[in-house]
N, C-alpha and C. Protein backbone atom coordinates (compact mmCIF):
# COMPACT_ATOMS: atom_id res chain seq x y z
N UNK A 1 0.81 -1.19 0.00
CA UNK A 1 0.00 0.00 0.00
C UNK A 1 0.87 1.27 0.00
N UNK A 2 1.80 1.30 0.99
CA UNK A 2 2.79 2.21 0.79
C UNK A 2 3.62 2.75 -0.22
N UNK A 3 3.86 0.98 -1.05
CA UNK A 3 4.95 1.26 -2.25
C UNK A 3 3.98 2.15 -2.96
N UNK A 4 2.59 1.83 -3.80
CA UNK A 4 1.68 2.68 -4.41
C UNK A 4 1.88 4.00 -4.23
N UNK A 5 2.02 4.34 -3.14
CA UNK A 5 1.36 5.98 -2.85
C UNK A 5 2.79 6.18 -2.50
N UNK A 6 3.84 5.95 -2.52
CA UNK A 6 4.99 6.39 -2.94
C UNK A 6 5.55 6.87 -4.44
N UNK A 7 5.23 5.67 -4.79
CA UNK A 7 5.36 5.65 -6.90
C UNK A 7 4.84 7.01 -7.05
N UNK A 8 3.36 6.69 -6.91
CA UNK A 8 2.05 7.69 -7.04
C UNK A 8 3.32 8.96 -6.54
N UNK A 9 3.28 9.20 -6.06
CA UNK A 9 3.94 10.56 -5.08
C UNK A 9 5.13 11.11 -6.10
N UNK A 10 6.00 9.79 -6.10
CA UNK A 10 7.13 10.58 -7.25
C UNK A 10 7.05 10.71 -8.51
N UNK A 11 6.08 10.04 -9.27
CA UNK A 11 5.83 10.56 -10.50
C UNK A 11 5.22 11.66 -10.57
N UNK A 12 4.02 12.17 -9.61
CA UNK A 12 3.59 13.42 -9.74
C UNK A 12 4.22 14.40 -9.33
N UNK A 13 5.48 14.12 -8.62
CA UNK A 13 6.60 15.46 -8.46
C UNK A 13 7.91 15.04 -9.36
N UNK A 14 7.88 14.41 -10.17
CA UNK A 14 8.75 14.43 -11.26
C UNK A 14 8.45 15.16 -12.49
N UNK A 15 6.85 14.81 -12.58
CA UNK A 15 5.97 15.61 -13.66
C UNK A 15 6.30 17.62 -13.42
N UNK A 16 5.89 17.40 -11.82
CA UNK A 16 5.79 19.10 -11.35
C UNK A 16 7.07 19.87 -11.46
N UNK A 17 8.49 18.86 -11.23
CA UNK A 17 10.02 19.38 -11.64
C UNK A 17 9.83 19.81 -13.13
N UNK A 18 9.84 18.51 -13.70
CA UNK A 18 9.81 18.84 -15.27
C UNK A 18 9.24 20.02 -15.59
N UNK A 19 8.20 20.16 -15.27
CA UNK A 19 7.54 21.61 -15.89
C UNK A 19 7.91 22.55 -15.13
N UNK A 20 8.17 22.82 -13.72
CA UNK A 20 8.82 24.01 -13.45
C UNK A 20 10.78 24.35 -13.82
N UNK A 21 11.08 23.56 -14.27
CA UNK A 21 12.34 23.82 -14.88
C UNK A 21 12.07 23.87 -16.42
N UNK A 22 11.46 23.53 -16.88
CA UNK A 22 10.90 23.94 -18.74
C UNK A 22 10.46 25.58 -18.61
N UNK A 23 9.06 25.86 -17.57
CA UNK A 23 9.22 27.03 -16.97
C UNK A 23 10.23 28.53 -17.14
N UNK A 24 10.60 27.70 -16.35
CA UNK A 24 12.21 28.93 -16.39
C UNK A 24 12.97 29.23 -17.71
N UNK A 25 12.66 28.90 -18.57
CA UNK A 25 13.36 29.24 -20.02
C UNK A 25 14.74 29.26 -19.69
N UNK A 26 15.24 28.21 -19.80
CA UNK A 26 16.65 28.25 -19.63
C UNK A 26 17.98 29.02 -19.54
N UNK A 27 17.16 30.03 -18.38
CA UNK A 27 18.08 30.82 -17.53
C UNK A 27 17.89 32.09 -18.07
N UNK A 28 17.15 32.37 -19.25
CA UNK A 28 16.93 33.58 -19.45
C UNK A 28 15.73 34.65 -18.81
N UNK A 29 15.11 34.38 -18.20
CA UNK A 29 13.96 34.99 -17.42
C UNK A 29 13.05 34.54 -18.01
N UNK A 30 11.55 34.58 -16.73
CA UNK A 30 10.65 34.64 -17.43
C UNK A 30 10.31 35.47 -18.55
N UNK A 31 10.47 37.21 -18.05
CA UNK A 31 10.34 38.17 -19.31
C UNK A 31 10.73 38.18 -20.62
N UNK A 32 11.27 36.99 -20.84
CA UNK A 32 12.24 36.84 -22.00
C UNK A 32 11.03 36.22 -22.62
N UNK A 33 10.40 35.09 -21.97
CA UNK A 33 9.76 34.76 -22.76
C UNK A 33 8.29 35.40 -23.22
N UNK A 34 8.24 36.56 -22.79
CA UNK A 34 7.34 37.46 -23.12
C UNK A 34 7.32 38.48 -23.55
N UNK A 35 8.60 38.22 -24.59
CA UNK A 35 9.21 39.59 -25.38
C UNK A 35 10.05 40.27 -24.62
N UNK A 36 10.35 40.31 -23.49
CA UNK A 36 11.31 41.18 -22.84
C UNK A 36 12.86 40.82 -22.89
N UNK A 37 13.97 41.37 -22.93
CA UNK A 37 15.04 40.60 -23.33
C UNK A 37 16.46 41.17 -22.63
N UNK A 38 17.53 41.11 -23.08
CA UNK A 38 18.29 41.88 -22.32
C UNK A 38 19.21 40.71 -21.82
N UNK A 39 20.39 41.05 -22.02
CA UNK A 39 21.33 40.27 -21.58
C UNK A 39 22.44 40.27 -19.99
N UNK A 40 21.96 41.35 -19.92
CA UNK A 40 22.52 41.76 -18.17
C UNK A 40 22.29 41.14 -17.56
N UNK A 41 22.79 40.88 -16.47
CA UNK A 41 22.46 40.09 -14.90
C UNK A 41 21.49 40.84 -14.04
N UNK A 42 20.11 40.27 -13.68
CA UNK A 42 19.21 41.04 -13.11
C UNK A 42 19.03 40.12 -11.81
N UNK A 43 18.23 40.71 -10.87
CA UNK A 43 17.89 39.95 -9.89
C UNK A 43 16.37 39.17 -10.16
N UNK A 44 15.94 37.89 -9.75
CA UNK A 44 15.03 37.78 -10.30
C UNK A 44 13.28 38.52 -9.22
N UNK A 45 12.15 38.61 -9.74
CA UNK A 45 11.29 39.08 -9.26
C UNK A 45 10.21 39.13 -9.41
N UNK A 46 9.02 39.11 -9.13
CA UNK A 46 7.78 38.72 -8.87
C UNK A 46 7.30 36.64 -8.93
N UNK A 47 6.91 36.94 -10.26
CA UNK A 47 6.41 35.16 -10.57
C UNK A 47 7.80 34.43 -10.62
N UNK A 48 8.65 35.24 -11.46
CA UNK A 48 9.84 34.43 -11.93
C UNK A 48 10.96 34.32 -10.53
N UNK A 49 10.93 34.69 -9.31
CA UNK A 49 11.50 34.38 -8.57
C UNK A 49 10.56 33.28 -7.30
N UNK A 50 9.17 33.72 -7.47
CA UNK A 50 8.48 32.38 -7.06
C UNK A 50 8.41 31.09 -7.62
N UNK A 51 8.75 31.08 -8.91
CA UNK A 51 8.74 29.64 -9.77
C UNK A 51 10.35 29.22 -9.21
N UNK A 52 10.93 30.37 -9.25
CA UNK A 52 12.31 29.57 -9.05
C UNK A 52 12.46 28.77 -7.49
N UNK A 53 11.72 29.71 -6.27
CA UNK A 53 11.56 29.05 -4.82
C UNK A 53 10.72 27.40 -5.12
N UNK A 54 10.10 27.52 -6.02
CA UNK A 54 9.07 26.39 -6.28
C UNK A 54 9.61 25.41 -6.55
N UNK A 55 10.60 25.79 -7.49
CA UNK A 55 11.26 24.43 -7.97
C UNK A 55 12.29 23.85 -7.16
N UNK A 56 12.70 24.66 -6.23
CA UNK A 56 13.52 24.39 -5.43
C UNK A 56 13.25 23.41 -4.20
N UNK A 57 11.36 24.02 -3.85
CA UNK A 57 10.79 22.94 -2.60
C UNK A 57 10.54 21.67 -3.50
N UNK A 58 10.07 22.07 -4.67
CA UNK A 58 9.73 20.49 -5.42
C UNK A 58 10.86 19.52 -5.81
N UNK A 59 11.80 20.06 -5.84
CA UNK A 59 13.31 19.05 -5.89
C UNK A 59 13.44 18.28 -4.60
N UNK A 60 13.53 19.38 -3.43
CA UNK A 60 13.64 18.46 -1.99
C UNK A 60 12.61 17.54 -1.37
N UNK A 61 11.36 17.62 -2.32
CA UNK A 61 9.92 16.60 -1.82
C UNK A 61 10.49 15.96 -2.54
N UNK A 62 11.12 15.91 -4.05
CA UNK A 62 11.05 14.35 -4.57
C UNK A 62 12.39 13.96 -4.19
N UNK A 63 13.25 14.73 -3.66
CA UNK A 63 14.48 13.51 -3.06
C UNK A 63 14.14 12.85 -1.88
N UNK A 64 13.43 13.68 -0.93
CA UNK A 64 13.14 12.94 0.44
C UNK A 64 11.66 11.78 -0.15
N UNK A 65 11.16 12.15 -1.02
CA UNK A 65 10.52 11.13 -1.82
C UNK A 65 10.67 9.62 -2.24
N UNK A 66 12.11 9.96 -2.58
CA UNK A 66 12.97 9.06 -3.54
C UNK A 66 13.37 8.13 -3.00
N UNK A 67 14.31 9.27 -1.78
CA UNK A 67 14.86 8.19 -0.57
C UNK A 67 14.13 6.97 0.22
N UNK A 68 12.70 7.97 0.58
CA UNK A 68 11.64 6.88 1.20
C UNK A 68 10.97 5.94 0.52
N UNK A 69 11.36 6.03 -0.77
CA UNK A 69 10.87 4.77 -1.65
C UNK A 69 11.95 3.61 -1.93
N UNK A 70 13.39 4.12 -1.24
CA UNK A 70 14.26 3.05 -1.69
C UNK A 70 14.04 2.30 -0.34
N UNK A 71 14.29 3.36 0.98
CA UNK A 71 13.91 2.57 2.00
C UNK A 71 12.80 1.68 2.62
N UNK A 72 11.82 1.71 1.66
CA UNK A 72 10.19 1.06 2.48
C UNK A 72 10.42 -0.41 1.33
């Protein structure tokens, strides 16, 4: 029962990584991908620095995820 809702657990935060790192347009900002552009180093801000916190808690659910699926 456990193994299930483990699986279950890390595929749906493997799915949620995947798309919040597709997300991020590969390092160029969100604004980039909305016509905004610019090659300088900015700090990031509003959505595009919440997607980035996001992806960051969703990496550490699916390792402590991961782990508890090798161990059970």
């Amino acid at each position: 029962m456990i193994d299930s809702i483990l699986n279950i657990a890390q595929i749906i935060l493997a799915c949620l990584l995947i798309v919040a790192i597709l997300l991020q347009a590969r390092g160029s900002g969100l604004g980039a991908a909305f016509g905004g552009g610019g090659s300088v180093y900015r700090t990031k801000r509003g959505m595009e620095k919440h997607l980035f916190q996001a992806t960051i808690v969703v990496a550490i659910l699916f390792f402590c995820v991961s782990l508890a699926n090798a161990l059970f």
